[in-house]
N, C-alpha and C. Protein backbone atom coordinates (compact mmCIF):
# COMPACT_ATOMS: atom_id res chain seq x y z
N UNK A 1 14.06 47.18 -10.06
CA UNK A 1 14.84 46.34 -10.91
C UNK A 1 14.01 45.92 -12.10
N UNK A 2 14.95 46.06 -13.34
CA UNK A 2 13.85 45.47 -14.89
C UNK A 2 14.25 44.27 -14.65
N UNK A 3 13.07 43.64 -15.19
CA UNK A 3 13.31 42.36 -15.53
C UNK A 3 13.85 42.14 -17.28
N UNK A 4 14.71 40.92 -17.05
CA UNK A 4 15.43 41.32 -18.28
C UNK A 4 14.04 40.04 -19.16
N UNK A 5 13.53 39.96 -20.34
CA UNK A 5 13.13 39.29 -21.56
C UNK A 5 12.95 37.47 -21.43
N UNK A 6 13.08 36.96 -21.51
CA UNK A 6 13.67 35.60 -21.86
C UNK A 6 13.72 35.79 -23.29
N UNK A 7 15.04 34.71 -23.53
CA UNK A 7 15.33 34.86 -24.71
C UNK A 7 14.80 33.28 -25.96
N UNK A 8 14.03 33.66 -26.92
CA UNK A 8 13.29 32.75 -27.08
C UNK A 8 14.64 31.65 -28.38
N UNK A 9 14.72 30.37 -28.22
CA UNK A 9 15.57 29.46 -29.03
C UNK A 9 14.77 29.36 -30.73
N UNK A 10 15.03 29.71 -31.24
CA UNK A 10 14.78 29.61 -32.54
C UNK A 10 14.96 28.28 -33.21
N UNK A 11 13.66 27.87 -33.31
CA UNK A 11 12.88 26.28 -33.63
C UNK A 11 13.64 25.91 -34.47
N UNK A 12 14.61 26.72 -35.52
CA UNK A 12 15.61 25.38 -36.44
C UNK A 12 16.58 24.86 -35.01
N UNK A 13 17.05 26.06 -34.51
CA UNK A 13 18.11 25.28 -33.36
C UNK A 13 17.49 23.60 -32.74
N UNK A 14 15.82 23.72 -32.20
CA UNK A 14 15.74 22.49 -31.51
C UNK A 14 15.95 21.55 -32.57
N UNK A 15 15.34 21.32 -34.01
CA UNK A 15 15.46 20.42 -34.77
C UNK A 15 16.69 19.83 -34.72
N UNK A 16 17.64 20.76 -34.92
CA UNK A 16 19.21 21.11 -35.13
C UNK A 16 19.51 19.87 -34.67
N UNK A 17 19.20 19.90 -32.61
CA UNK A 17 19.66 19.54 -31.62
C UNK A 17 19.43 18.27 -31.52
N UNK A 18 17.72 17.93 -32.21
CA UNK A 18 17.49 16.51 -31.93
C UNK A 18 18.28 15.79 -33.35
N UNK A 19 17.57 16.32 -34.23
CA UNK A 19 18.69 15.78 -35.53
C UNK A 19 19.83 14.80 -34.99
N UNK A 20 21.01 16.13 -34.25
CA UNK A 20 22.45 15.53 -34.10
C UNK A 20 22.46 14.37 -32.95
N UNK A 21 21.30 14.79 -31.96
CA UNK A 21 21.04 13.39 -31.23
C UNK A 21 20.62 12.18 -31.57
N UNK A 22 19.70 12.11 -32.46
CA UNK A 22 19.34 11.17 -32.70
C UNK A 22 20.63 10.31 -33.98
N UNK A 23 21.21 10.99 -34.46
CA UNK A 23 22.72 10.59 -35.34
C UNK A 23 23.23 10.03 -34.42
N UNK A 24 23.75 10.02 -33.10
CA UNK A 24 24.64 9.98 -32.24
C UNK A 24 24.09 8.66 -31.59
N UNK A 25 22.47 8.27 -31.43
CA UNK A 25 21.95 7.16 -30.70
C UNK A 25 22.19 6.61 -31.71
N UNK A 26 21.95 6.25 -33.63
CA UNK A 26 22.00 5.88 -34.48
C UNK A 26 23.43 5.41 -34.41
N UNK A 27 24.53 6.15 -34.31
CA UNK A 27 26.24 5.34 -34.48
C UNK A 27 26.30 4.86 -33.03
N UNK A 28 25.73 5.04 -31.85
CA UNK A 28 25.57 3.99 -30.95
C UNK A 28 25.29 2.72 -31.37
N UNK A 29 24.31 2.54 -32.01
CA UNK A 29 23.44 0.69 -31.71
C UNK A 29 23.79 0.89 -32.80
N UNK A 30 25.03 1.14 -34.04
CA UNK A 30 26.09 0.69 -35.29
C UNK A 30 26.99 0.30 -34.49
N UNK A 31 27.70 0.91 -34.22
CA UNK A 31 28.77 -0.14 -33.54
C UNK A 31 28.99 -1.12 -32.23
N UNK A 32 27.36 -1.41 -31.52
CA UNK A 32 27.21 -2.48 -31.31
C UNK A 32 26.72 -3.51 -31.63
N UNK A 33 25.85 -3.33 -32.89
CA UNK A 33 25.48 -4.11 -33.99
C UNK A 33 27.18 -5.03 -34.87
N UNK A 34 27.71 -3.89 -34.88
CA UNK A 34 29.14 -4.75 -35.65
C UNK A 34 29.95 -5.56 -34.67
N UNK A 35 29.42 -5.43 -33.47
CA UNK A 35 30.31 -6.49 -32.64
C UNK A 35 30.15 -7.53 -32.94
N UNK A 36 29.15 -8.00 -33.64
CA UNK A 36 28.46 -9.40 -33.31
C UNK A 36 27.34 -10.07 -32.77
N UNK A 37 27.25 -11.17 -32.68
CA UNK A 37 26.10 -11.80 -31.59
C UNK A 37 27.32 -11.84 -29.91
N UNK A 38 26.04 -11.61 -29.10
CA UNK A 38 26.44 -11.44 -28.11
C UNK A 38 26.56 -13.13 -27.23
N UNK A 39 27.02 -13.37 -26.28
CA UNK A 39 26.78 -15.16 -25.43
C UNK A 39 25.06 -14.67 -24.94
N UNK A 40 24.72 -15.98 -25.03
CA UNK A 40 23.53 -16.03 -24.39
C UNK A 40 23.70 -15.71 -22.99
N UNK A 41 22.70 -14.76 -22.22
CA UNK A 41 22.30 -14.78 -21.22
C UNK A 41 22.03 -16.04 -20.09
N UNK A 42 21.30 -16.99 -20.70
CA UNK A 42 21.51 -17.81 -19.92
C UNK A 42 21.48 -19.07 -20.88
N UNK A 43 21.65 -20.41 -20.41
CA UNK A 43 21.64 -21.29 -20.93
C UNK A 43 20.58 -22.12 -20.74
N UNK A 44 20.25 -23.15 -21.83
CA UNK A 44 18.85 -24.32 -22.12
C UNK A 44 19.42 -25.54 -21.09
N UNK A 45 18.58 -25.67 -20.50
CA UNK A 45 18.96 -27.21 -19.63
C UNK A 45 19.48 -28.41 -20.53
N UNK A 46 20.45 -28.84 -20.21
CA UNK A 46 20.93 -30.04 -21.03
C UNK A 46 19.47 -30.88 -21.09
N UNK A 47 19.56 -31.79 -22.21
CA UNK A 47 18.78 -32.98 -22.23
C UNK A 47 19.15 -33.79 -21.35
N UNK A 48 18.66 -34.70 -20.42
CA UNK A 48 19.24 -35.83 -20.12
C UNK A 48 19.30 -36.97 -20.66
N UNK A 49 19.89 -38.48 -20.29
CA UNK A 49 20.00 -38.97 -20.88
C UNK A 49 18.74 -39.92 -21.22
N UNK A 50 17.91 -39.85 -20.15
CA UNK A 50 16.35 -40.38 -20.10
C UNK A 50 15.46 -40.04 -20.83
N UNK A 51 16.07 -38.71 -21.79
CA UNK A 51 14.95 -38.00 -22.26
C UNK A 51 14.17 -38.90 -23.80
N UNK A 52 13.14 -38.59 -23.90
CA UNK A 52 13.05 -39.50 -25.23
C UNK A 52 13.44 -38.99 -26.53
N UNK A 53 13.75 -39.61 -28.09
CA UNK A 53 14.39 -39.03 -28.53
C UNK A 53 14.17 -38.08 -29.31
N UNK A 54 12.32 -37.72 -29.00
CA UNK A 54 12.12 -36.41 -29.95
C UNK A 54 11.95 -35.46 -28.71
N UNK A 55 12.35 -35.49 -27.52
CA UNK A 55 12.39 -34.08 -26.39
C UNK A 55 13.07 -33.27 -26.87
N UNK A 56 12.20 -32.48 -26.84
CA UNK A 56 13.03 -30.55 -27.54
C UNK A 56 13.42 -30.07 -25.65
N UNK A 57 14.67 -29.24 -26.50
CA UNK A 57 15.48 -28.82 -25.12
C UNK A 57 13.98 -27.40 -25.19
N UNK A 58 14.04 -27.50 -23.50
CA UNK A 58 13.16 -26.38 -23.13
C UNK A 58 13.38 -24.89 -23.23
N UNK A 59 12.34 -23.64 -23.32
CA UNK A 59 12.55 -22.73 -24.32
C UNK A 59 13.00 -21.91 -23.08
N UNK A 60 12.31 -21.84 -22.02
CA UNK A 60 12.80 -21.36 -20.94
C UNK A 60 14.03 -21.37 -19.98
N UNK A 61 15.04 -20.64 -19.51
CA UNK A 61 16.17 -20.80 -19.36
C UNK A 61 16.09 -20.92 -17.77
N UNK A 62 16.72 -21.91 -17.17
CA UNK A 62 16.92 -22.47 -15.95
C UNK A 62 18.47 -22.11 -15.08
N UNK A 63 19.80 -21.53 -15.81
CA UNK A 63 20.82 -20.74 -15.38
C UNK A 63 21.06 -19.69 -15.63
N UNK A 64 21.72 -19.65 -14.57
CA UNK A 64 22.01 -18.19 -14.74
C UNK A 64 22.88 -17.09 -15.22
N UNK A 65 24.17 -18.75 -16.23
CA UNK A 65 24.67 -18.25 -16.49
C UNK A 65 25.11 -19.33 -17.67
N UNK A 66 25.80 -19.11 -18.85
CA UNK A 66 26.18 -20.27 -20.35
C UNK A 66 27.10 -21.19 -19.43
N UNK A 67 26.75 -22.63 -20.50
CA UNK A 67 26.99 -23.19 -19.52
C UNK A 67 28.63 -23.26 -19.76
N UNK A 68 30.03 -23.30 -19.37
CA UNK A 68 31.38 -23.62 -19.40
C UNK A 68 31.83 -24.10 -21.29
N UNK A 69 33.00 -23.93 -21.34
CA UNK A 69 33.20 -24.60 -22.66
C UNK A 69 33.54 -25.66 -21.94
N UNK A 70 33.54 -27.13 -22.70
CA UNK A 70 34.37 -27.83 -22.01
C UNK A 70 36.29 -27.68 -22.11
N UNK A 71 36.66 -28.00 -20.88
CA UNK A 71 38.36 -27.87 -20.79
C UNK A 71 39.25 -28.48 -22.20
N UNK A 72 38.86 -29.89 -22.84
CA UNK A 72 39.69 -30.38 -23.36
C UNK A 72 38.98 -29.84 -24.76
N UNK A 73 38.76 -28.59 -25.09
CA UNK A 73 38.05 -28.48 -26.17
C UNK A 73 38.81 -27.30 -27.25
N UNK A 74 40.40 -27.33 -26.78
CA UNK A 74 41.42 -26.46 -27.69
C UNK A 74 41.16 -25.26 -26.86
N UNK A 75 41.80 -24.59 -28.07
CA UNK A 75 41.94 -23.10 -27.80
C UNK A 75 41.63 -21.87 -29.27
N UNK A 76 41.37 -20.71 -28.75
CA UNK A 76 41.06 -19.93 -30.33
C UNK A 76 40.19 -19.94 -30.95
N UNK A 77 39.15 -19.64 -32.21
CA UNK A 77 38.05 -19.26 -33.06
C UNK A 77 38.06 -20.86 -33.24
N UNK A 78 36.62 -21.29 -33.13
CA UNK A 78 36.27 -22.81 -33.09
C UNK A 78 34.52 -22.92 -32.69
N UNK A 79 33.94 -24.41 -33.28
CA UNK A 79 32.84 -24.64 -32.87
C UNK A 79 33.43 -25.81 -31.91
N UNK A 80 32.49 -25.98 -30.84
CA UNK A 80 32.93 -27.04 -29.99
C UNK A 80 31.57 -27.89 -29.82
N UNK A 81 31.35 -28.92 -30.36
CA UNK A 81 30.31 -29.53 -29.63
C UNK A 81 30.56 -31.06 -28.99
N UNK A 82 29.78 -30.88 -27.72
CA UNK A 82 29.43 -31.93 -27.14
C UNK A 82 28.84 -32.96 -27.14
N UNK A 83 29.20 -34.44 -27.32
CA UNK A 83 28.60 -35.38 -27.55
C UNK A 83 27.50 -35.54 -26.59
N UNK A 84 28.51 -35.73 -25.26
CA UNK A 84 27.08 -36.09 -23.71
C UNK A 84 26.70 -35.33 -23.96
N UNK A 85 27.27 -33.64 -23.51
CA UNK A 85 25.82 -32.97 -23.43
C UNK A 85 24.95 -32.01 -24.13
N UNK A 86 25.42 -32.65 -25.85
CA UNK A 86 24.10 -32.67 -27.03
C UNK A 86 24.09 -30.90 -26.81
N UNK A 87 25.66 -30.55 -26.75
CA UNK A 87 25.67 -28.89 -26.53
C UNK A 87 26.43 -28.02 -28.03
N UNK A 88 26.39 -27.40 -28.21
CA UNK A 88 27.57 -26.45 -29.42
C UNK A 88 27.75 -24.82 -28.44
N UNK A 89 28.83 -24.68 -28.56
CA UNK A 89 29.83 -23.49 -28.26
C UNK A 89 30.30 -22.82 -29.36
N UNK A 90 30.02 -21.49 -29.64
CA UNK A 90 30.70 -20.59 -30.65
C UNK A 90 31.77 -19.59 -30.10
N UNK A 91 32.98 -20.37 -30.00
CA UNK A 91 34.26 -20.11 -29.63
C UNK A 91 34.76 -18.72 -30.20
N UNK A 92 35.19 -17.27 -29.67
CA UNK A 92 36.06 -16.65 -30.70
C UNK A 92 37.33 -16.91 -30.65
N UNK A 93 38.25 -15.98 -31.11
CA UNK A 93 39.47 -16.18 -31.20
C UNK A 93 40.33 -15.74 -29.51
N UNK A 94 39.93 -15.04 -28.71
CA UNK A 94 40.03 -14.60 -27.32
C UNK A 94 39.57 -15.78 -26.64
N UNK A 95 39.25 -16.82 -27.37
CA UNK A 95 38.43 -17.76 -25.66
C UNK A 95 37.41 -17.33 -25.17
N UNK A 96 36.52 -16.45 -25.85
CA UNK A 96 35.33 -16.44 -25.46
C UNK A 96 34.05 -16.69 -25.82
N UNK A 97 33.26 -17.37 -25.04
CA UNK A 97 31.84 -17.82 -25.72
C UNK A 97 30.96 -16.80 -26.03
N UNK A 98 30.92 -16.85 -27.66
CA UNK A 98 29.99 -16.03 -28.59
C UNK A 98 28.57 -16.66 -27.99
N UNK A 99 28.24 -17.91 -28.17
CA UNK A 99 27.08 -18.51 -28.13
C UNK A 99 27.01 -19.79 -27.61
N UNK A 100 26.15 -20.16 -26.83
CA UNK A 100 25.81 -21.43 -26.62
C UNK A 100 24.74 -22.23 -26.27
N UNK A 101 24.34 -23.19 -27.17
CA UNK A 101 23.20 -23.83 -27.28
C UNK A 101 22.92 -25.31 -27.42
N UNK A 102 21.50 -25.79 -26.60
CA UNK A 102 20.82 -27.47 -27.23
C UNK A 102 21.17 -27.71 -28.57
N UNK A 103 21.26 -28.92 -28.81
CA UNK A 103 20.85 -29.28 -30.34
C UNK A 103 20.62 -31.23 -30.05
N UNK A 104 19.78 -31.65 -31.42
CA UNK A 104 19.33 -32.53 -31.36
C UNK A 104 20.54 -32.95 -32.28
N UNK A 105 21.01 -34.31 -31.93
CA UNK A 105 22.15 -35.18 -32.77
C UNK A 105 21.30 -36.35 -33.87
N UNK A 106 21.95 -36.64 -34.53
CA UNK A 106 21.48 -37.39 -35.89
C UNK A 106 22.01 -39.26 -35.17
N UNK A 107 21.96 -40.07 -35.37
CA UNK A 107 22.01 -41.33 -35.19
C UNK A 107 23.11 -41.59 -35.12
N UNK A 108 24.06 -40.90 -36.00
CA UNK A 108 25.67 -41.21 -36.23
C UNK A 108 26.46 -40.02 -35.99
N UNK A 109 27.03 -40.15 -35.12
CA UNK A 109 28.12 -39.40 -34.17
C UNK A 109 29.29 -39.39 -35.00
N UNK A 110 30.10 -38.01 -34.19
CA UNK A 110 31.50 -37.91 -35.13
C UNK A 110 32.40 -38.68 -33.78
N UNK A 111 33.54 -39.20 -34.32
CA UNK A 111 34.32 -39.54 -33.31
C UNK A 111 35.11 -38.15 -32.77
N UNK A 112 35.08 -38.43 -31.79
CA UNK A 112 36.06 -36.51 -30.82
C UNK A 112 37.15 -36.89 -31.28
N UNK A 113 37.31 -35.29 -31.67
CA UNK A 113 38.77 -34.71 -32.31
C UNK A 113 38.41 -33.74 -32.69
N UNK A 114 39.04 -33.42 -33.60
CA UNK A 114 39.27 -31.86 -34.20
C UNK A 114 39.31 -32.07 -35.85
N UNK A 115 38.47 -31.03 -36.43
CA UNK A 115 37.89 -31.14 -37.91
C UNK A 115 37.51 -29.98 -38.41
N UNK A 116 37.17 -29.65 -39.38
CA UNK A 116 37.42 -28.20 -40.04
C UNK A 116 35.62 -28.18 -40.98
N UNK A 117 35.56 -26.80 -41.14
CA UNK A 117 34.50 -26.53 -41.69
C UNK A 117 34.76 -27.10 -43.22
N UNK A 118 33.94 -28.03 -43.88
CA UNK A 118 34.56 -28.61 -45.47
C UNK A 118 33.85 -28.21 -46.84
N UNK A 119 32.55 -27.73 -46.06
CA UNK A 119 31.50 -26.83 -47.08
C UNK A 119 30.30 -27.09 -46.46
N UNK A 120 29.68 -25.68 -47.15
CA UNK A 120 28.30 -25.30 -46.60
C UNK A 120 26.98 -25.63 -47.73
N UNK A 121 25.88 -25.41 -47.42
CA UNK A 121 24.66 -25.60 -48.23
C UNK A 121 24.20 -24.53 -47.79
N UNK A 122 23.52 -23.73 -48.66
CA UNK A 122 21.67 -22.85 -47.94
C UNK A 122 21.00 -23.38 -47.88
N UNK A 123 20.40 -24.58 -48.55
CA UNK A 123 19.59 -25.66 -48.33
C UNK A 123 19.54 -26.71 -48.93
N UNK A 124 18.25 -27.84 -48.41
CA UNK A 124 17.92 -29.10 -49.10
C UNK A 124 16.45 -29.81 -48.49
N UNK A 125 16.69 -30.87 -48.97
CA UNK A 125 15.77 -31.80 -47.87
C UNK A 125 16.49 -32.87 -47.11
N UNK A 126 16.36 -32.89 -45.52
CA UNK A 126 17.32 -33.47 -44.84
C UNK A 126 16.97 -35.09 -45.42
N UNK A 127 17.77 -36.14 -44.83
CA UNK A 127 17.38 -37.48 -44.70
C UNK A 127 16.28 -37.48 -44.24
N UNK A 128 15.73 -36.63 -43.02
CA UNK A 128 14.39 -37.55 -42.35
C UNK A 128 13.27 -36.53 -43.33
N UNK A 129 13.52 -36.44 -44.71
CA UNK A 129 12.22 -35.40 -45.37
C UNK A 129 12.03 -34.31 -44.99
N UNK A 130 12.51 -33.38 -43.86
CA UNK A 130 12.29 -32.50 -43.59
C UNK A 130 13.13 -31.13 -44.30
N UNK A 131 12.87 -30.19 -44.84
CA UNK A 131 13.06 -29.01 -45.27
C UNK A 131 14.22 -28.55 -44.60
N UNK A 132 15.44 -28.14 -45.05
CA UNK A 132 16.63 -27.69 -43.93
C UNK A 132 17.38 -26.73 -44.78
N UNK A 133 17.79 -26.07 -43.85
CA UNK A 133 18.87 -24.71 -44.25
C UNK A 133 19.78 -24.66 -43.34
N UNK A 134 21.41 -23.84 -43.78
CA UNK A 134 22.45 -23.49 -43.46
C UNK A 134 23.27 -24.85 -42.93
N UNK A 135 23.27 -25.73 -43.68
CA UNK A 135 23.85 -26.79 -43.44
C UNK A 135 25.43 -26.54 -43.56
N UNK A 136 26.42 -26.65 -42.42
CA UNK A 136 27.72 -26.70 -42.11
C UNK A 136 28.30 -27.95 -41.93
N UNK A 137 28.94 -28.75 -43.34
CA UNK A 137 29.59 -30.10 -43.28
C UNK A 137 30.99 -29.86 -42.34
N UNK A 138 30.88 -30.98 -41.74
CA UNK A 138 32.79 -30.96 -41.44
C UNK A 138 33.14 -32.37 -40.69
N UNK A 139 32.51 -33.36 -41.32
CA UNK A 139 32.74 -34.76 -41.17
C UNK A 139 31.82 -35.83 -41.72
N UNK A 140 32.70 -37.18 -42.06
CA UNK A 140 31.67 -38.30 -42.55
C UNK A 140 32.05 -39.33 -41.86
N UNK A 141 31.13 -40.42 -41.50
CA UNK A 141 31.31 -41.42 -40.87
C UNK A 141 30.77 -42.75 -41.04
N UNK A 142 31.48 -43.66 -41.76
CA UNK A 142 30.25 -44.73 -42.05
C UNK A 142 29.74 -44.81 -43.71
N UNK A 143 30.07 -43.85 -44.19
CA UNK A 143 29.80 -42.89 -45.42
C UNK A 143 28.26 -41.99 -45.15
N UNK A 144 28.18 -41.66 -43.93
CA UNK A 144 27.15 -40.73 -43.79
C UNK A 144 27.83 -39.15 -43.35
N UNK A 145 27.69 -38.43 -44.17
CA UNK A 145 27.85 -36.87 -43.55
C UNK A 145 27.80 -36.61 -42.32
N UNK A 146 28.58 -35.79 -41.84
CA UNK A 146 27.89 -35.22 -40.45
C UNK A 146 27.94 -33.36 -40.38
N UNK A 147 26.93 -33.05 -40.43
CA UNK A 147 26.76 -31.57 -40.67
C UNK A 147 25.53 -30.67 -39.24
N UNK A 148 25.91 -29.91 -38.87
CA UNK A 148 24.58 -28.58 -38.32
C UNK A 148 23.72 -28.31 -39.44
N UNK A 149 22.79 -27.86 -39.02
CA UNK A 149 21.67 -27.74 -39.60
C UNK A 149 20.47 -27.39 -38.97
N UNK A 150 19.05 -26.13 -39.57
CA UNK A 150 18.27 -26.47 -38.72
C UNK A 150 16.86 -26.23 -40.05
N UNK A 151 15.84 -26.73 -39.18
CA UNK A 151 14.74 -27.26 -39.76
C UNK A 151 13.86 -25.63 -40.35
N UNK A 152 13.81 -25.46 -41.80
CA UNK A 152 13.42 -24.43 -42.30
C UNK A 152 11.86 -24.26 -41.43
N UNK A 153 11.27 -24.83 -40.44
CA UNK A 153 10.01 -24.91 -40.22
C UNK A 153 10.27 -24.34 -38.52
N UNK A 154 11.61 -24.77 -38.36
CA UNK A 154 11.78 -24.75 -36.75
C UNK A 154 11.51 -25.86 -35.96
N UNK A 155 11.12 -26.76 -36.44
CA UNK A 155 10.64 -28.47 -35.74
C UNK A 155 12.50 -28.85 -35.31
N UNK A 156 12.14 -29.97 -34.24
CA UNK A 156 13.35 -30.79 -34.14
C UNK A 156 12.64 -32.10 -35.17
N UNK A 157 13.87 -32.42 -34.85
CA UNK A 157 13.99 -33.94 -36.22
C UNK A 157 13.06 -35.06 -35.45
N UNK A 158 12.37 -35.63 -36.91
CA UNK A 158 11.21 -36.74 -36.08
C UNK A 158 12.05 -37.85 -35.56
N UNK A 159 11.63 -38.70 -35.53
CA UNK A 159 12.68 -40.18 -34.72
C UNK A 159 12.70 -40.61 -36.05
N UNK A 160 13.88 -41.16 -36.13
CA UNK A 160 14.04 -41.64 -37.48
C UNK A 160 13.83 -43.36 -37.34
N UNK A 161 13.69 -43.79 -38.67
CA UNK A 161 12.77 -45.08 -38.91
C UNK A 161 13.79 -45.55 -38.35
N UNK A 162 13.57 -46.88 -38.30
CA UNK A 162 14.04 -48.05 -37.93
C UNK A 162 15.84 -48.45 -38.54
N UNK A 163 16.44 -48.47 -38.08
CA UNK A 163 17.58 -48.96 -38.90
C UNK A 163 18.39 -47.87 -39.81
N UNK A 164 17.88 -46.38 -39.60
CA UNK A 164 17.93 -45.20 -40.73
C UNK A 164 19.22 -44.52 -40.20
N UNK A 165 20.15 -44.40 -40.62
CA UNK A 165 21.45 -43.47 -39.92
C UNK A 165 21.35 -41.86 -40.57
N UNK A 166 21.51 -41.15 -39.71
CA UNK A 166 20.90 -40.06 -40.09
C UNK A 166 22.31 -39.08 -39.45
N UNK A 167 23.13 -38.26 -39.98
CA UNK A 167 24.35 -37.16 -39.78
C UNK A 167 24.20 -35.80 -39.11
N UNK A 168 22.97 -35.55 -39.27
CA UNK A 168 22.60 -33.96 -39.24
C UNK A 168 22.26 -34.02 -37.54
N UNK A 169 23.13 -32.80 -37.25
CA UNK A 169 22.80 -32.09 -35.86
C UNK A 169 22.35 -30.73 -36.14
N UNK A 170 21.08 -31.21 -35.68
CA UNK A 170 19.87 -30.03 -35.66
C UNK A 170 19.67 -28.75 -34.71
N UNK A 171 19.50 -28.17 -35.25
CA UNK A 171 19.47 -26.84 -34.19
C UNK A 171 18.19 -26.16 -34.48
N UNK A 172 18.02 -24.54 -33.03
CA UNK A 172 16.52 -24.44 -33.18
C UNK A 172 17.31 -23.33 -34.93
N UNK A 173 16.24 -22.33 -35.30
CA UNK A 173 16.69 -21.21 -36.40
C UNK A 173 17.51 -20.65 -35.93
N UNK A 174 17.49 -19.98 -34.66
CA UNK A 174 17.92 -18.59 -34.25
C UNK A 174 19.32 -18.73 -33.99
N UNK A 175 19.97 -20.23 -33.73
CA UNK A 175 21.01 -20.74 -33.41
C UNK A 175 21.57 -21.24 -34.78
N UNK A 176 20.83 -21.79 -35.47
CA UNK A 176 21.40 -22.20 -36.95
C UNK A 176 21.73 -20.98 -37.54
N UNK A 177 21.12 -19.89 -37.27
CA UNK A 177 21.61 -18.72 -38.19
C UNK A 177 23.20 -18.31 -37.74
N UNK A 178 22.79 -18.36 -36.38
CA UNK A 178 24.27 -17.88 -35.56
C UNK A 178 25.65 -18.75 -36.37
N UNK A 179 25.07 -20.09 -36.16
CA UNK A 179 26.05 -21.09 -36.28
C UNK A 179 26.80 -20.88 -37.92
N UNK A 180 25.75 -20.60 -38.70
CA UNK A 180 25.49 -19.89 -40.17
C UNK A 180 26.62 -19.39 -40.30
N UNK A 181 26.72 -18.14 -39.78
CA UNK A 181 27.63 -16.62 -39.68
C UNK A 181 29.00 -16.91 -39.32
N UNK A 182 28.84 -17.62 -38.41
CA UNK A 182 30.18 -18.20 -37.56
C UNK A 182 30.86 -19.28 -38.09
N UNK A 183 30.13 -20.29 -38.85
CA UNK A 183 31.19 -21.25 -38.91
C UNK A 183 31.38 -21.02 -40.82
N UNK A 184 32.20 -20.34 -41.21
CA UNK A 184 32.59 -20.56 -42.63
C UNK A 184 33.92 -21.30 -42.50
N UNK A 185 33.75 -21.86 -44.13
CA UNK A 185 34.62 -22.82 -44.74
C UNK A 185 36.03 -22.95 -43.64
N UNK A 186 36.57 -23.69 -43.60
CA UNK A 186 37.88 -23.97 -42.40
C UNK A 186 37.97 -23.84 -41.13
N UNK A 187 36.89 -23.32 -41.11
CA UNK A 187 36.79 -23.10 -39.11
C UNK A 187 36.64 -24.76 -38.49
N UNK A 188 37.42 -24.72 -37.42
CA UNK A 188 37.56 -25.70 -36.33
C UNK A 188 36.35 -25.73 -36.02
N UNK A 189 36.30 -27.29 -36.25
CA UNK A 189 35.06 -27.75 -35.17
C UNK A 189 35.58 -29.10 -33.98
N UNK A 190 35.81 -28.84 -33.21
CA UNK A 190 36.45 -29.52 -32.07
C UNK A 190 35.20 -30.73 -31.57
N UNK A 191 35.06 -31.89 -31.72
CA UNK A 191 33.84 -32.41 -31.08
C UNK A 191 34.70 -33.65 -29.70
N UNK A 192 33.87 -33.37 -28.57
CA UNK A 192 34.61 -33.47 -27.04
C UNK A 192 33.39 -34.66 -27.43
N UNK A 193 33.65 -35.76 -25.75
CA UNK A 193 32.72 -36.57 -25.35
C UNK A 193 31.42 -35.95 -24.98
């Protein structure tokens, strides 16, 4: 019996081959890039209420899973944040949590209800002097603003002086950016107890 040759692939073919593969991993991670931000994996331990008032929520995640929206917090594309538990939810239009994260609150609280995105900033300098970007207004109280925001440095907000009313709910970057993207002009911001 002859043995028959092997037949040798002609080296443009492999290029050819990886070329069109590597196109194909390339419009993979495109159109999961255009989905969006994904929900966090897990969630930051609430603050408690003992905590003092410059405790940064911890970086390490303790569940295993985001924590619930709260129930009385509507329905549809919305930010939801929590007064007690010093939380924000990036609502889509399906009821599902895009994102959810700590944030540090400013001195003056919004009263719960429902309120709309009223305008944005790229930046400034907050009340407490600190450097801030992607500021999202959508309430005043007292005649103090109440807006998201997070610290161009990444710091949480120092304790503010004595007697100082301060609007801004602070977030870490990575969440202010999110919050950024997500909350333009008219979007619901739902704020629960």
């Amino acid at each position: 019996m002859r043995a028959v040759p092997a037949r040798r692939i002609p080296s443009w073919a492999w290029v050819t081959g990886l070329t069109a593969g590597a196109i194909v991993a390339v419009a993979v991670l495109a159109v999961q890039a255009e989905e969006g931000p994904q929900p966090t994996a897990a969630a930051s331990p609430r603050p408690s209420a003992s905590a003092p008032a410059d405790a940064k929520p911890s970086a390490s995640p303790t569940a295993a899973a985001p924590a619930p929206v709260p129930d009385d917090s509507g329905t549809g594309r919305r930010i939801v944040y929590s007064l007690g538990a010093k939380r924000v939810w990036l609502v889509d239009a399906s009821d599902a949590t895009r994102r959810t994260f700590a944030v540090w609150p400013g001195t003056v609280n919004p009263d719960p209800g429902s309120y709309a995105v009223s305008s944005r900033n790229d930046a400034t300098t907050g009340s407490d002097g600190v450097e801030i970007e992607h500021i999202v207004y959508f309430t005043a109280k007292s005649g103090v603003s109440i807006a998201f925001s997070n610290a161009l440095d990444g710091s949480s907000p120092p304790p503010p002086a004595e007697g100082t009313q301060t609007g801004g709910i602070r977030t870490r970057t990575a969440d202010g950016d999110a919050l950024w993207a997500f909350g333009t002009a008219g979007t619901t911001v739902v704020v629960v107890s």
